[in-house]
Protein backbone atom coordinates (compact mmCIF):
# COMPACT_ATOMS: atom_id res chain seq x y z
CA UNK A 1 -30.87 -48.81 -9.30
CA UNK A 2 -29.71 -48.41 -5.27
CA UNK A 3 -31.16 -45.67 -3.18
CA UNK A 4 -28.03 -43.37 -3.72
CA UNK A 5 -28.27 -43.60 -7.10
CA UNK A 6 -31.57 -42.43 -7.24
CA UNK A 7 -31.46 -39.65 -4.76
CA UNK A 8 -28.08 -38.41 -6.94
CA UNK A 9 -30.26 -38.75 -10.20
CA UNK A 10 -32.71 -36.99 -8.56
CA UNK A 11 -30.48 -33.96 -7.33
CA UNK A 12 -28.59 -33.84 -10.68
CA UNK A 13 -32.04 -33.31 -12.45
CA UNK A 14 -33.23 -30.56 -9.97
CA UNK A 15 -29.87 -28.90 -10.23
CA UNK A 16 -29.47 -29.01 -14.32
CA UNK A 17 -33.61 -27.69 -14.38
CA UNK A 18 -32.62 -24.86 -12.11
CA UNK A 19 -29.85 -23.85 -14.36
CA UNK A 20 -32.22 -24.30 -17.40
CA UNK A 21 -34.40 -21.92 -15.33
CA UNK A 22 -32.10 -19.20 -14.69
CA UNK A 23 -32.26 -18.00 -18.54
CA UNK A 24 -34.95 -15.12 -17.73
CA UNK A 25 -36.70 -14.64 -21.82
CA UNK A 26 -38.32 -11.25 -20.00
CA UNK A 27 -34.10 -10.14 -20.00
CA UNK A 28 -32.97 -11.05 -23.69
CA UNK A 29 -36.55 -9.79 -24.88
CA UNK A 30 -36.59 -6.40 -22.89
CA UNK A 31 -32.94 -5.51 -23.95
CA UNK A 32 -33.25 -6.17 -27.59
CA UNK A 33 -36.67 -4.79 -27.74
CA UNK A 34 -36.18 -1.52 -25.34
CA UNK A 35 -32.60 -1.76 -24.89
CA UNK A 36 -32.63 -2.05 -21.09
CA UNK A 37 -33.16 -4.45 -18.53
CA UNK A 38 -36.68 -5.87 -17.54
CA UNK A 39 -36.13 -4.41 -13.93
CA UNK A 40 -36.44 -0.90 -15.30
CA UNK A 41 -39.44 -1.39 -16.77
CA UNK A 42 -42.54 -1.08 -15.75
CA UNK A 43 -43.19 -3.36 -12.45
CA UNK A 44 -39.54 -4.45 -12.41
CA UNK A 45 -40.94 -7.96 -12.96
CA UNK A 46 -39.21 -10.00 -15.73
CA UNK A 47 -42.47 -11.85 -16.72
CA UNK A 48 -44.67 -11.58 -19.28
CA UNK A 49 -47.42 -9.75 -17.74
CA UNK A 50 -45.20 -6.91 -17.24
CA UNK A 51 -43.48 -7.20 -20.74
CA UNK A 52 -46.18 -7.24 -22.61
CA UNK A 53 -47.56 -4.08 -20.52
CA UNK A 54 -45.30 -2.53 -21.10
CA UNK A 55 -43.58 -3.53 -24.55
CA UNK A 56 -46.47 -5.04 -26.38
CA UNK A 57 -48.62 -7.66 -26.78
CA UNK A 58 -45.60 -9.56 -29.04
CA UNK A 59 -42.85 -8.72 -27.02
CA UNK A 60 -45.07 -10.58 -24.21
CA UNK A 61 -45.61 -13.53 -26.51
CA UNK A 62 -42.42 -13.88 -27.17
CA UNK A 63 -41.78 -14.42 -23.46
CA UNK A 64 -44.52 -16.48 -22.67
CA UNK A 65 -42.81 -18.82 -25.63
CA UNK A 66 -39.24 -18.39 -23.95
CA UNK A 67 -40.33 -19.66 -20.74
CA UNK A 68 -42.55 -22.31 -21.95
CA UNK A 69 -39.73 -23.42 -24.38
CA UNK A 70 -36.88 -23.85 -21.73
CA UNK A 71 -39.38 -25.61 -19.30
CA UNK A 72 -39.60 -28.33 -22.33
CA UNK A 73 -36.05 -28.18 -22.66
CA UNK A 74 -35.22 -28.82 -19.00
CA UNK A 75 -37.44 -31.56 -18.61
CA UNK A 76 -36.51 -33.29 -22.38
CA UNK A 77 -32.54 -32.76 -21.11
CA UNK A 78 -33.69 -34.42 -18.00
CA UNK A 79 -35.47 -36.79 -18.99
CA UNK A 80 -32.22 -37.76 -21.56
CA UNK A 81 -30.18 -37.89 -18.72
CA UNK A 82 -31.87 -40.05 -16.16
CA UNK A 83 -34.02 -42.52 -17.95
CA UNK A 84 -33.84 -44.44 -14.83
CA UNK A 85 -36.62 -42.64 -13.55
CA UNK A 86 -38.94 -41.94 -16.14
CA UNK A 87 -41.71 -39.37 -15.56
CA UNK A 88 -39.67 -38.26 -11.85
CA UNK A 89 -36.71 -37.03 -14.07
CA UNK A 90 -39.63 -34.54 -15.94
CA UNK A 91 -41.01 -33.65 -12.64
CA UNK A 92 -37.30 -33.00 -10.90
CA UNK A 93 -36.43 -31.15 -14.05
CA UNK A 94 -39.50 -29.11 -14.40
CA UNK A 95 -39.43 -28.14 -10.28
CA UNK A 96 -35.97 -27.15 -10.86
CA UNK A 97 -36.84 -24.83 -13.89
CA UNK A 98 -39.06 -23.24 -11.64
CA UNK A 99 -36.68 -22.64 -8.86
CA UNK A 100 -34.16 -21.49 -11.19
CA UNK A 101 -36.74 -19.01 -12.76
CA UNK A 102 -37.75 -17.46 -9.26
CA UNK A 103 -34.27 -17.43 -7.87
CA UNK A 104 -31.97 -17.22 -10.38
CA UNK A 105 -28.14 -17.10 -8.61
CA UNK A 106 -27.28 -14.50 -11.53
CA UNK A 107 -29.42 -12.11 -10.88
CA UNK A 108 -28.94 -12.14 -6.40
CA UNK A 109 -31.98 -14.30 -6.21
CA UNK A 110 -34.40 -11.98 -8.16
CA UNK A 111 -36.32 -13.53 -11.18
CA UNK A 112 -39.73 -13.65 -12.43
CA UNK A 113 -42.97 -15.25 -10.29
CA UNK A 114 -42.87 -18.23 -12.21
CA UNK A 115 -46.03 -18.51 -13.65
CA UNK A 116 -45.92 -19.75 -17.30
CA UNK A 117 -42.84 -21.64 -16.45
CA UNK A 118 -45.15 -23.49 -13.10
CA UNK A 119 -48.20 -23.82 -16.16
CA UNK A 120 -45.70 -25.47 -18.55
């Protein structure tokens, strides 16, 4: 594998991890739980600790499990993708989740503080 190769590999698994990221569970759970968007409720946070303030403890599990869950996915997709690089396509993957979770493009940069998804 050259250099360029691997720095492309590398940038392709931090970009499809960010995109994995940008699926904010605190959204989809708030709006089919309360009906409206995590940003009116409570903190404004979409993250668990505010969801589950505010919507229960199982609303906030179910978040917790969301964000854990598409932190696996981004690093299995990634790791499919680039077996080249073994373990560095989980870490690029898993950094990009992150980044996608923070700042998600959607949503003008404005997403969650990225704990559970940093834990995971």
């Amino acid at each position: 594998m050259g250099w360029g190769y691997g720095v492309f590999l590398r940038l392709l698994c931090l970009a499809a991890g960010y995109l994995f990221g940008c699926f904010l569970t605190a959204e989809v759970v708030a709006r089919c739980t309360a009906g409206e968007s995590a940003r009116q409720i409570g903190s404004g946070n979409p993250g668990m600790a505010n969801i589950m303030t505010h919507l229960g403890k199982r609303a906030g599990l179910l978040v917790l499990a969301g964000d854990v869950l598409k932190t696996a996915a981004a690093c299995w997709f990634c790791w499919q993708l680039a077996p080249e690089l073994r373990l560095t396509a989980l870490l690029y993957g898993g950094f990009g989740a992150v980044l996608g979770h923070n700042w998600p493009f959607w949503n003008h940069g404005h997403g969650g503080k990225g704990v559970a998804v940093t834990c995971a």
